[in-house]
PDB file of N, CA and C in Angstrom:
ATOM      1  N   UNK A   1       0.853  -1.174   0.000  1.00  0.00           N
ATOM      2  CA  UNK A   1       0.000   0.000   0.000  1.00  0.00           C
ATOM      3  C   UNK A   1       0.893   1.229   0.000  1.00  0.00           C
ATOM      4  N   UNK A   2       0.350   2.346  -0.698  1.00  0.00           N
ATOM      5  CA  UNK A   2       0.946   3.929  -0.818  1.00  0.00           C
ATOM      6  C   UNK A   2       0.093   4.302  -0.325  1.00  0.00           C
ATOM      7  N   UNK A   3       0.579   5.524   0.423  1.00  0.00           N
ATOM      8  CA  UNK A   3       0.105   6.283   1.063  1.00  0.00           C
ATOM      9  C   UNK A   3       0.282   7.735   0.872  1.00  0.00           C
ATOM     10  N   UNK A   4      -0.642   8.509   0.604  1.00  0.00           N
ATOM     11  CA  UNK A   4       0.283  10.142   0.214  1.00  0.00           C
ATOM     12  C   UNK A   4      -0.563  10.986   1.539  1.00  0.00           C
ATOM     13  N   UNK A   5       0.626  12.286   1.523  1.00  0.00           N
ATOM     14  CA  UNK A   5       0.564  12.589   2.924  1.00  0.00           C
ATOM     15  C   UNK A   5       0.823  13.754   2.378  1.00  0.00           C
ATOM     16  N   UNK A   6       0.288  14.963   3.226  1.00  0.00           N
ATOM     17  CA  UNK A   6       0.595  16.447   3.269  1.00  0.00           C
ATOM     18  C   UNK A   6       1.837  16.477   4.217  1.00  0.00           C
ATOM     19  N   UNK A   7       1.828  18.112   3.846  1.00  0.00           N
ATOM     20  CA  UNK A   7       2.809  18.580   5.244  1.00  0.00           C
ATOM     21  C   UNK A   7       2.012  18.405   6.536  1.00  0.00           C
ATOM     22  N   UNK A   8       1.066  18.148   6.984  1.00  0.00           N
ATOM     23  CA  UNK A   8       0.003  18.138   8.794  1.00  0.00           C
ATOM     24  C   UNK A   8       0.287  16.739   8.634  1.00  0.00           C
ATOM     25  N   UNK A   9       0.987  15.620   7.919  1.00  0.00           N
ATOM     26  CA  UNK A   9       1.455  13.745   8.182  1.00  0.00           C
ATOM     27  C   UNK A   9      -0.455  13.544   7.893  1.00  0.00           C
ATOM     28  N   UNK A  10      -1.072  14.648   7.644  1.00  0.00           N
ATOM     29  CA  UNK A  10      -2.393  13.868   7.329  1.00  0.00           C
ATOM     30  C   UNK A  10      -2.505  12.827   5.828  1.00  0.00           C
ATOM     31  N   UNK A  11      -3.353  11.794   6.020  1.00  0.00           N
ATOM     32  CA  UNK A  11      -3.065  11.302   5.306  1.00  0.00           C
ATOM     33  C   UNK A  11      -4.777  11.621   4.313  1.00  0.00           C
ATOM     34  N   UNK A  12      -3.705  11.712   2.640  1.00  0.00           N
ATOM     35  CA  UNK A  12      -5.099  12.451   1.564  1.00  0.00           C
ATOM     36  C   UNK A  12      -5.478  11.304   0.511  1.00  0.00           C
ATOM     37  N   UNK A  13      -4.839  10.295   0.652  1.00  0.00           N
ATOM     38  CA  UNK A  13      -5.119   9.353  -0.270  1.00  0.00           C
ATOM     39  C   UNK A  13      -4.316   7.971  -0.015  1.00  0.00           C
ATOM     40  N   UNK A  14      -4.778   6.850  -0.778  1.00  0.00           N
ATOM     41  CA  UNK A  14      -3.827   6.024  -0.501  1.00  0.00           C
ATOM     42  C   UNK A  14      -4.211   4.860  -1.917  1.00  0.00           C
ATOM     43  N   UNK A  15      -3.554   3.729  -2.178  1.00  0.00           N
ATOM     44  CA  UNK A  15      -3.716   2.950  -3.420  1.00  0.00           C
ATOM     45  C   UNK A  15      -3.242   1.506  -3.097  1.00  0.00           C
ATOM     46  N   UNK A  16      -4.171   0.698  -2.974  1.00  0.00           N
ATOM     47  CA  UNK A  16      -3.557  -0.599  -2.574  1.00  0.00           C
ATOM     48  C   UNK A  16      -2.743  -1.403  -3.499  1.00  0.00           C
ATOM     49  N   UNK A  17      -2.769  -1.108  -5.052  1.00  0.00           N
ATOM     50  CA  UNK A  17      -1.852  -1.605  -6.096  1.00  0.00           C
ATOM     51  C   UNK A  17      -1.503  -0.938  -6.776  1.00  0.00           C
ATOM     52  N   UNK A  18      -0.119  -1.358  -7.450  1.00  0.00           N
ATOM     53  CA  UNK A  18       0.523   0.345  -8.490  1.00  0.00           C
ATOM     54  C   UNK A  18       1.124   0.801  -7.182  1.00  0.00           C
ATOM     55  N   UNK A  19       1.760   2.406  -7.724  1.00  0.00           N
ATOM     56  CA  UNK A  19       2.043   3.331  -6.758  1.00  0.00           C
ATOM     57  C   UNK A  19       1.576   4.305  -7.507  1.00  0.00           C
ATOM     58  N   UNK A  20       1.870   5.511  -6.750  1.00  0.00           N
ATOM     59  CA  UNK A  20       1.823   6.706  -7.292  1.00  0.00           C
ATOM     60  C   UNK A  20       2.408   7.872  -6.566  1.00  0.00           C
ATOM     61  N   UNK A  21       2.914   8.981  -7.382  1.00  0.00           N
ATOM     62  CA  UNK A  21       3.681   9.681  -7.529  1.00  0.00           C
ATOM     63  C   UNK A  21       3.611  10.361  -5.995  1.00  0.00           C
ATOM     64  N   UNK A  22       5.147  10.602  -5.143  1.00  0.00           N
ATOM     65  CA  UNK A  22       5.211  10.786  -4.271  1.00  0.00           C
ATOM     66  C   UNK A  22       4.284  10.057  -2.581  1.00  0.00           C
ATOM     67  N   UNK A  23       4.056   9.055  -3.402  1.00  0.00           N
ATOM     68  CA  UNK A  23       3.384   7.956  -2.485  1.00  0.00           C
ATOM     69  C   UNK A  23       4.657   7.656  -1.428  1.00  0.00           C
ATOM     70  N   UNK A  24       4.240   6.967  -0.269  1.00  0.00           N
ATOM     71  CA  UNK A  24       5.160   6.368   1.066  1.00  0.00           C
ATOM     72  C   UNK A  24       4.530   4.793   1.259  1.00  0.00           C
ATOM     73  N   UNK A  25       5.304   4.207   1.244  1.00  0.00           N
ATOM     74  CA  UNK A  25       5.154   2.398   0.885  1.00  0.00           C
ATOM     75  C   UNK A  25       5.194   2.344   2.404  1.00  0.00           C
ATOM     76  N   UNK A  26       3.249   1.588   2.627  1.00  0.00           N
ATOM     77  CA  UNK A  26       3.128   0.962   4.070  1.00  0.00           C
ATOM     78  C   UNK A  26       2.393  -0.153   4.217  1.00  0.00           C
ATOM     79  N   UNK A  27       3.613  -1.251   4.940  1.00  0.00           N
ATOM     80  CA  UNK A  27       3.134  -2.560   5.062  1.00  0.00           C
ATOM     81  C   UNK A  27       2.746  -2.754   6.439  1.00  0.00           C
ATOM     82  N   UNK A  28       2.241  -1.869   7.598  1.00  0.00           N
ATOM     83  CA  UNK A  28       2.040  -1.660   8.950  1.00  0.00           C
ATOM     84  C   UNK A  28       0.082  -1.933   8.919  1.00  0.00           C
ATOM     85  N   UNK A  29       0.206  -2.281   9.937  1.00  0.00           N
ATOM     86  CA  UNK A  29      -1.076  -2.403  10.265  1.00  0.00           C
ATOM     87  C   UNK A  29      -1.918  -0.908  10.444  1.00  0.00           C
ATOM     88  N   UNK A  30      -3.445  -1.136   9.699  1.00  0.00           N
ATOM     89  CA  UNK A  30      -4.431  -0.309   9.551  1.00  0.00           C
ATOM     90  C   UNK A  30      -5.567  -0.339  10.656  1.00  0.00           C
ATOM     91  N   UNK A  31      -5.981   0.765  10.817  1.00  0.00           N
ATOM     92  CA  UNK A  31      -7.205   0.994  12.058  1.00  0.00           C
ATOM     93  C   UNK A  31      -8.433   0.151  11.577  1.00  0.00           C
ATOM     94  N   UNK A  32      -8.848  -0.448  12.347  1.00  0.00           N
ATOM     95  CA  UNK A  32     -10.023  -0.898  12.086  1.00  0.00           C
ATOM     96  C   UNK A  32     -11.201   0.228  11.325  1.00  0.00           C
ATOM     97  N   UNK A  33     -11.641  -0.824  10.247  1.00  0.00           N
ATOM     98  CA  UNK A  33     -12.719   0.147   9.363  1.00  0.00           C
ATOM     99  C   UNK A  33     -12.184   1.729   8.479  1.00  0.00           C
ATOM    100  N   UNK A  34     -10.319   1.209   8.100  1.00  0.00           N
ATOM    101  CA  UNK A  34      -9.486   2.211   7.687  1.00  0.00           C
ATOM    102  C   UNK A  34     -10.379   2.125   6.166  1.00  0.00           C
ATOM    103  N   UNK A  35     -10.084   1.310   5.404  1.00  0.00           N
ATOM    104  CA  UNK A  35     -10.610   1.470   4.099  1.00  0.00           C
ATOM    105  C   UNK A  35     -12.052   1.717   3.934  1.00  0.00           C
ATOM    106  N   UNK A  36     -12.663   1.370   4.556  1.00  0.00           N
ATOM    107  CA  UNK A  36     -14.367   1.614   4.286  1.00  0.00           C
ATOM    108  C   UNK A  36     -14.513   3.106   5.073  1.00  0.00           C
ATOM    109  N   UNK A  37     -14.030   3.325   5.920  1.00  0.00           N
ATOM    110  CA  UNK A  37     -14.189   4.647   6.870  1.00  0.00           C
ATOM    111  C   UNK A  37     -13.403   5.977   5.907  1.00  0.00           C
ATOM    112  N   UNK A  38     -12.288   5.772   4.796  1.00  0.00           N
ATOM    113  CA  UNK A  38     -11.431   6.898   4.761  1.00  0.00           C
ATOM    114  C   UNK A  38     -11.901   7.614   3.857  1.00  0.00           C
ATOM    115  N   UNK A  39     -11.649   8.806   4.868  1.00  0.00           N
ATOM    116  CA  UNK A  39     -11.491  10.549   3.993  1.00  0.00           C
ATOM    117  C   UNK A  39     -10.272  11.054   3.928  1.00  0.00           C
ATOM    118  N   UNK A  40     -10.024  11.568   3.131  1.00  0.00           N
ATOM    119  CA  UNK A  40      -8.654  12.628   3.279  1.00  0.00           C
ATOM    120  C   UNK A  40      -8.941  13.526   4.583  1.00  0.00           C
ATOM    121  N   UNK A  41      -7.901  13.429   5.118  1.00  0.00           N
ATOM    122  CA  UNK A  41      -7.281  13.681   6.601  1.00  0.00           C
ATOM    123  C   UNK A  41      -8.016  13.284   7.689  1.00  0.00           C
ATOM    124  N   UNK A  42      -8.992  12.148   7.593  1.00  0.00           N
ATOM    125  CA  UNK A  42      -9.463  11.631   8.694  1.00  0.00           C
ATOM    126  C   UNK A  42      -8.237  10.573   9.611  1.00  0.00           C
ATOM    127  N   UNK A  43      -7.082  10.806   8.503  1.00  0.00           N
ATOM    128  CA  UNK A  43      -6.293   9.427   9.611  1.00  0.00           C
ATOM    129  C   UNK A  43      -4.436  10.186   9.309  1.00  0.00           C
ATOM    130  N   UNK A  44      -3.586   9.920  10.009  1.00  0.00           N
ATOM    131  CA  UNK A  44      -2.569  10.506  10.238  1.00  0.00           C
ATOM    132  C   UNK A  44      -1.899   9.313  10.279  1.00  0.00           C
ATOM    133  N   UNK A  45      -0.737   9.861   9.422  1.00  0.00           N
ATOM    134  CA  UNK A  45       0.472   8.914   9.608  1.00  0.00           C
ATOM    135  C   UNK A  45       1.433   9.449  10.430  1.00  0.00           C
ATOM    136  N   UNK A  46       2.195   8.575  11.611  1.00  0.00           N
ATOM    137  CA  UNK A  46       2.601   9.332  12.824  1.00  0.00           C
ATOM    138  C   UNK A  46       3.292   8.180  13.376  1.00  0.00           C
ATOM    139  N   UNK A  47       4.847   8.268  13.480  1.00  0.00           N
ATOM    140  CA  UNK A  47       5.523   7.444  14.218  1.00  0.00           C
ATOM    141  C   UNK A  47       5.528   6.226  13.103  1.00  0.00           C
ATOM    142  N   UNK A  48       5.564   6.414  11.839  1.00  0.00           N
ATOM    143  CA  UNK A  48       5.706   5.312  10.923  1.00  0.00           C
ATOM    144  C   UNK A  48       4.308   4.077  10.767  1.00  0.00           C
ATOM    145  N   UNK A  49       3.238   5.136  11.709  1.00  0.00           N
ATOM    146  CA  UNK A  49       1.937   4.118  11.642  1.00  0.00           C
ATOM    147  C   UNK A  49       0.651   5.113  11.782  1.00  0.00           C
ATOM    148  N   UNK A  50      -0.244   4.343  10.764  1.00  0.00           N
ATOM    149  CA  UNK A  50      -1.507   5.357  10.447  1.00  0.00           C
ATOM    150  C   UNK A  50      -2.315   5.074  11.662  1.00  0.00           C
ATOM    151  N   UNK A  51      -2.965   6.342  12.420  1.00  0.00           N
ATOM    152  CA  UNK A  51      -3.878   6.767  13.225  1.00  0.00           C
ATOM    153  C   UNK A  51      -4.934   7.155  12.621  1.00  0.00           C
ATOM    154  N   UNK A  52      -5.999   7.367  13.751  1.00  0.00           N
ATOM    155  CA  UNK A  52      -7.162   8.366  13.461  1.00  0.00           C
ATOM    156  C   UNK A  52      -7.151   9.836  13.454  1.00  0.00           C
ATOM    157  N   UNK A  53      -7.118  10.790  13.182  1.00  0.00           N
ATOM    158  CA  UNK A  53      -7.044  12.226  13.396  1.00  0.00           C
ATOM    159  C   UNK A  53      -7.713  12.356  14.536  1.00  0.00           C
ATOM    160  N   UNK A  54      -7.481  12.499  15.943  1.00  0.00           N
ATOM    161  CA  UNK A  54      -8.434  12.925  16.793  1.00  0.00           C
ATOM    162  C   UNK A  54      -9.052  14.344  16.818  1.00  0.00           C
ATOM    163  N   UNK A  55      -8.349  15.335  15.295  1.00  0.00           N
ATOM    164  CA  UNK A  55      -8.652  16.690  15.010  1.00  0.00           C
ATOM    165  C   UNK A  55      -9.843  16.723  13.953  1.00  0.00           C
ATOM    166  N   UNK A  56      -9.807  15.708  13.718  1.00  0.00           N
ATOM    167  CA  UNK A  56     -10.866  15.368  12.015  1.00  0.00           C
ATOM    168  C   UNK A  56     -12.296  16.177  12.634  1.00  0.00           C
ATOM    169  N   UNK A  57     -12.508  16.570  11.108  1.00  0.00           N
ATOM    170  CA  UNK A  57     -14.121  17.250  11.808  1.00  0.00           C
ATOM    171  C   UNK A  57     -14.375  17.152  10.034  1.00  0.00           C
ATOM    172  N   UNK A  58     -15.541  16.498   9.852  1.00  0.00           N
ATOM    173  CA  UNK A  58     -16.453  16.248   8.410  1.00  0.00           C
ATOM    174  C   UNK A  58     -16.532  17.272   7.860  1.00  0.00           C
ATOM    175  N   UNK A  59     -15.615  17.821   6.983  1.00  0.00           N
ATOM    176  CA  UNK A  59     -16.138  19.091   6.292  1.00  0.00           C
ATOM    177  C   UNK A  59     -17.734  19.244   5.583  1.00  0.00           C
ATOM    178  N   UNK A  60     -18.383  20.441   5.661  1.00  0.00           N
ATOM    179  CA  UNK A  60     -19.731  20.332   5.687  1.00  0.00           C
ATOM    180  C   UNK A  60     -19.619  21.360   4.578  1.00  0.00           C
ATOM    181  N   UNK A  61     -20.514  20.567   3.393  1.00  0.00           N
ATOM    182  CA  UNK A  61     -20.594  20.979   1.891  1.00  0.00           C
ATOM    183  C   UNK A  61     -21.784  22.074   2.021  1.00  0.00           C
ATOM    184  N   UNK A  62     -21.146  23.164   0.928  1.00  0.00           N
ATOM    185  CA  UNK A  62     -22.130  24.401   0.910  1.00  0.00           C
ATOM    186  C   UNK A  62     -23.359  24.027   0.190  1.00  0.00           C
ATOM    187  N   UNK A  63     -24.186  24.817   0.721  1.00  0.00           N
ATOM    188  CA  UNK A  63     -25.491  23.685   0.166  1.00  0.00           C
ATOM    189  C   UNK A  63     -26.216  25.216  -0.720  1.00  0.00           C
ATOM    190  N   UNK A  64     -26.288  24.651  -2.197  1.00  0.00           N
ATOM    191  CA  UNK A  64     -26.576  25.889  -3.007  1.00  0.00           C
ATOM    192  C   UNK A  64     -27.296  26.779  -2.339  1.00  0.00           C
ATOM    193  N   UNK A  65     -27.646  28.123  -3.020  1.00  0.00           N
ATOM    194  CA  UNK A  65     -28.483  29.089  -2.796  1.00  0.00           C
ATOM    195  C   UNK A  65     -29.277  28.703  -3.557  1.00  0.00           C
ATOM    196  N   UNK A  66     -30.604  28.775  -2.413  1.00  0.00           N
ATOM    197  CA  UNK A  66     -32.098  28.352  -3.617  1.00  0.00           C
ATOM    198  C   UNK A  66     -32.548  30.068  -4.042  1.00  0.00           C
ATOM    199  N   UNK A  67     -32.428  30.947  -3.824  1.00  0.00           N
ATOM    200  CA  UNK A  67     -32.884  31.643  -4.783  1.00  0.00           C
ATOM    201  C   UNK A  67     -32.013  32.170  -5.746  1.00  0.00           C
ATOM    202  N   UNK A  68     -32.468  33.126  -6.821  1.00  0.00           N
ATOM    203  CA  UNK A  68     -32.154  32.888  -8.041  1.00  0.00           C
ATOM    204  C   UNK A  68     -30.644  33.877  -7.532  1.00  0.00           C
ATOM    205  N   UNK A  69     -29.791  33.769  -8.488  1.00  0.00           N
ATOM    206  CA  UNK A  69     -28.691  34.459  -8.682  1.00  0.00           C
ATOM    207  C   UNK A  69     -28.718  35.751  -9.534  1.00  0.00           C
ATOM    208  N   UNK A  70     -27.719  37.007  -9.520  1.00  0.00           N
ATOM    209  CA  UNK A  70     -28.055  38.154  -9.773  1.00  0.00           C
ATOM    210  C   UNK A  70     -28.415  38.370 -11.511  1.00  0.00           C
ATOM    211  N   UNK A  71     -27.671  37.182 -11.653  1.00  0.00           N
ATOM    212  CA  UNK A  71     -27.417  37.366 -13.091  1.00  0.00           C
ATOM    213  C   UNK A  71     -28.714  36.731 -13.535  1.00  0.00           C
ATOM    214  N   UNK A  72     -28.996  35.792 -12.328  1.00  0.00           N
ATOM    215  CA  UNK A  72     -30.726  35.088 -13.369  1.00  0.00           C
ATOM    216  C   UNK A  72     -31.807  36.229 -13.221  1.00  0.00           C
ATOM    217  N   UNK A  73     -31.855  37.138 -11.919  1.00  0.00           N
ATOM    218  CA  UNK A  73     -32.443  38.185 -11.461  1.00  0.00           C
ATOM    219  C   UNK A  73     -32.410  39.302 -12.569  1.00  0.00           C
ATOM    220  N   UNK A  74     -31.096  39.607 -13.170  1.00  0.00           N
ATOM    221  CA  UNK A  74     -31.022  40.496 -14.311  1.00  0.00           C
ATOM    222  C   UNK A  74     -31.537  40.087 -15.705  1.00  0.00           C
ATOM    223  N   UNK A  75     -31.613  38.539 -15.830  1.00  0.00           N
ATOM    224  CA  UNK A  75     -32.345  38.278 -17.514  1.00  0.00           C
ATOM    225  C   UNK A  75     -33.496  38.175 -17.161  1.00  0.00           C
ATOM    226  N   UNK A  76     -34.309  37.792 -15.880  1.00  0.00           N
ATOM    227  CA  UNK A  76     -35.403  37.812 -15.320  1.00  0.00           C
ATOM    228  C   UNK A  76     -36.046  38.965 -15.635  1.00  0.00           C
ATOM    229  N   UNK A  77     -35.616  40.399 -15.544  1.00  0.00           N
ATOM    230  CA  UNK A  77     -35.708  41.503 -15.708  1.00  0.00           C
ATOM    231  C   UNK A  77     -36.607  42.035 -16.983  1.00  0.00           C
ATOM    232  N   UNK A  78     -34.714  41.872 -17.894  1.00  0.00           N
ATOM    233  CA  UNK A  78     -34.430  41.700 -19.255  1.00  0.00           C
ATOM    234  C   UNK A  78     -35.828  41.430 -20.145  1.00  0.00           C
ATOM    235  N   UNK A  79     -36.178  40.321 -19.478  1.00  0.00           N
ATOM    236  CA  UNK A  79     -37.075  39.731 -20.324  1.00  0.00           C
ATOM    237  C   UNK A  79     -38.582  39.699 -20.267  1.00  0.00           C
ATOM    238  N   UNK A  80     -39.004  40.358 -18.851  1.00  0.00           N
ATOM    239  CA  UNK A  80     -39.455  41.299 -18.546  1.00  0.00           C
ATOM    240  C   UNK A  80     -40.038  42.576 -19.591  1.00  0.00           C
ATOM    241  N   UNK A  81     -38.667  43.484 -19.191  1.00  0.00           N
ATOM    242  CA  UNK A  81     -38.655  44.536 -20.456  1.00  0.00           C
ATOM    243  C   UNK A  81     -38.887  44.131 -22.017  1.00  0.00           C
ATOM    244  N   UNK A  82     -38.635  43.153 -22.632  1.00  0.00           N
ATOM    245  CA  UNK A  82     -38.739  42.533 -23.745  1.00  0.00           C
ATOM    246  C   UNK A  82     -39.945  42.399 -23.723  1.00  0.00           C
ATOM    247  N   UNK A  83     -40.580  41.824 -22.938  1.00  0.00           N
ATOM    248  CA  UNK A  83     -42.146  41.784 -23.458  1.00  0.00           C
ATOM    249  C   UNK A  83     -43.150  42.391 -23.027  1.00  0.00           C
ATOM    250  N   UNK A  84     -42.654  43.708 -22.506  1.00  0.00           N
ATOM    251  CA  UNK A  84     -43.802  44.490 -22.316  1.00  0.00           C
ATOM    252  C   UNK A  84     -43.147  45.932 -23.551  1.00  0.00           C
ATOM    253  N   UNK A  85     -42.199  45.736 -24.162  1.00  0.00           N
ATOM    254  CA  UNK A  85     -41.829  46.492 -25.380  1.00  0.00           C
ATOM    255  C   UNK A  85     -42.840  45.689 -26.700  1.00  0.00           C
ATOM    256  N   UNK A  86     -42.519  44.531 -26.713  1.00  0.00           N
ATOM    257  CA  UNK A  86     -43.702  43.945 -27.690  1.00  0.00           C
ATOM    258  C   UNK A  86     -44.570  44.128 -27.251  1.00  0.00           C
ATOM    259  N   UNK A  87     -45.084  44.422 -26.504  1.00  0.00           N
ATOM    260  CA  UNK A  87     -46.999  44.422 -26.117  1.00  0.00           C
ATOM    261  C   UNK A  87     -47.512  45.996 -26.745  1.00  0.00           C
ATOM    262  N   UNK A  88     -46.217  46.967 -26.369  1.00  0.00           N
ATOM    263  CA  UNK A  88     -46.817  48.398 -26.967  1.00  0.00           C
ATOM    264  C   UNK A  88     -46.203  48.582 -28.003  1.00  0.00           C
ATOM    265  N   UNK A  89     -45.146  47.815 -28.286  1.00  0.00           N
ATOM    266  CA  UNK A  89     -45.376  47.573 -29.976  1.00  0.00           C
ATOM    267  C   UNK A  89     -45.999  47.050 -30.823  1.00  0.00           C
ATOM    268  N   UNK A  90     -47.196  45.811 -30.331  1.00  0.00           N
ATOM    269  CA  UNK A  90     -48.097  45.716 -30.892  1.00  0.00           C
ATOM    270  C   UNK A  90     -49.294  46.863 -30.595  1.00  0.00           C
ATOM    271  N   UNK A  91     -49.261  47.694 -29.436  1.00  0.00           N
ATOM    272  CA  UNK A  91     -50.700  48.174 -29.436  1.00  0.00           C
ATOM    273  C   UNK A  91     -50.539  49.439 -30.259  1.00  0.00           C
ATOM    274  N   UNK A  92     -48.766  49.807 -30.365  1.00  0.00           N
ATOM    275  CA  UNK A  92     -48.638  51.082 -31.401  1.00  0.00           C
ATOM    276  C   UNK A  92     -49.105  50.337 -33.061  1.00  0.00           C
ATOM    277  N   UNK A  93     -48.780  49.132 -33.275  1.00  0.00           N
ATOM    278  CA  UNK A  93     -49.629  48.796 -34.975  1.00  0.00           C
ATOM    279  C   UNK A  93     -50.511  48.873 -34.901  1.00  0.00           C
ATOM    280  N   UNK A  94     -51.919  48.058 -33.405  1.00  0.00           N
ATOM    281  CA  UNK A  94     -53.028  48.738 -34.373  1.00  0.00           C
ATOM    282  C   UNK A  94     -53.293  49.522 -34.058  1.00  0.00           C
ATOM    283  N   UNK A  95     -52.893  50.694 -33.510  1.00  0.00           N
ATOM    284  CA  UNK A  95     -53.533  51.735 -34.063  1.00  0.00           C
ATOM    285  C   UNK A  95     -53.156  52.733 -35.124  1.00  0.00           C
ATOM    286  N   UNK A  96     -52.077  52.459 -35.371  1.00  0.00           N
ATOM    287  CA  UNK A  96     -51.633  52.571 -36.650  1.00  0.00           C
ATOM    288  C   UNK A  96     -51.943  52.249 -38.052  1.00  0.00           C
ATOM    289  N   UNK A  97     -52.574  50.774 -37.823  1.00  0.00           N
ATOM    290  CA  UNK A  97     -53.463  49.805 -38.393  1.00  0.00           C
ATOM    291  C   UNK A  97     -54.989  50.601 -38.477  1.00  0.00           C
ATOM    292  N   UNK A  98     -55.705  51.078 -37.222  1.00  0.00           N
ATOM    293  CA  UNK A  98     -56.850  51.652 -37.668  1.00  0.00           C
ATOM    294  C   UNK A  98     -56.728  52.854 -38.022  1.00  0.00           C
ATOM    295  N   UNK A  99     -55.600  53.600 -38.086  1.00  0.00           N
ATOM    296  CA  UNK A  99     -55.295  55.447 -38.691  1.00  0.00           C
ATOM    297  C   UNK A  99     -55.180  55.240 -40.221  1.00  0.00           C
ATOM    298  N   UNK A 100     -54.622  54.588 -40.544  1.00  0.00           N
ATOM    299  CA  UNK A 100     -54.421  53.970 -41.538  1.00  0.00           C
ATOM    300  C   UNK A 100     -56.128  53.401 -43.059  1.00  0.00           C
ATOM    301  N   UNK A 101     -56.993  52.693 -41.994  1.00  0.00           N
ATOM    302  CA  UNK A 101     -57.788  52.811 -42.358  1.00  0.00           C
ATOM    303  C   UNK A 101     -59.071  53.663 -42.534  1.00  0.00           C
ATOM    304  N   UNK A 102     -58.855  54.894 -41.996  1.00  0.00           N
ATOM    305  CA  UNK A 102     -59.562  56.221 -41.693  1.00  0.00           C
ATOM    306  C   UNK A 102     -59.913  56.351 -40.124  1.00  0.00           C
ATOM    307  N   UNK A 103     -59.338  56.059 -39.704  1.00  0.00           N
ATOM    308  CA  UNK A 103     -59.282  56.711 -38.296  1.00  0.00           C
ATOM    309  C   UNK A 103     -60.173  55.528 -37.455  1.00  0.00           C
ATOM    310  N   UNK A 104     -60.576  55.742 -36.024  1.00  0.00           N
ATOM    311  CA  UNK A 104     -61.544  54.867 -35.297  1.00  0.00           C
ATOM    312  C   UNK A 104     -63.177  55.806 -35.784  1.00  0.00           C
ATOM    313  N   UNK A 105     -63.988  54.727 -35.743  1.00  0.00           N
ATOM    314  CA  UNK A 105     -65.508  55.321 -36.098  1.00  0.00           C
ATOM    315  C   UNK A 105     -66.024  55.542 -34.158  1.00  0.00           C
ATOM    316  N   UNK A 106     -66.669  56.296 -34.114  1.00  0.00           N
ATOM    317  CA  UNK A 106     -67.718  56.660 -32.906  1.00  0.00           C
ATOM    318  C   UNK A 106     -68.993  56.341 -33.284  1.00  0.00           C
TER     319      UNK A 106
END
């Protein structure tokens, strides 16, 4: 097994066949539930043998913004303006449309 390690001896990855680049070759015994349990830097290599991080804390993923973004807010707008420009550009044809045909009757 390789093991790759930061500068904190945390350990960010590891490869049970092959090696890889700047890997550390370890034939030492693993923590119980090391492979099914591992995250990058949940376990420390320390004294030539992998530990648990007793510092580890689950990094907690940003969880999108549900409302819209500025830029969807600005074509939101946009488009908006777009169709209330066609609406009085249609209401400027017809009446253009009925001037055209001699005016409106009363």
């Amino acid at each position: 097994m390789q093991l790759l390690i930061n500068n904190q001896q945390a350990i960010t990855g590891y490869v049970t066949t092959g090696s890889v680049e700047q890997g550390i070759e370890y034939t030492g015994k693993l923590p119980d539930g090391f492979e099914e349990n591992f995250k990058p830097s949940c376990y420390l290599f320390q004294n030539g043998t992998v530990v648990a991080n007793p510092n580890y804390v689950t990094p907690v993923e940003p969880t999108p913004d549900s409302g819209p973004t500025a830029e969807q807010e600005s074509l939101t707008a946009m488009a908006q303006q777009m169709a209330d420009q066609q609406q009085h550009i249609a209401s400027l044809e017809q009446a253009l449309t009925a001037l055209a045909q001699g005016g409106t009757k009363s």
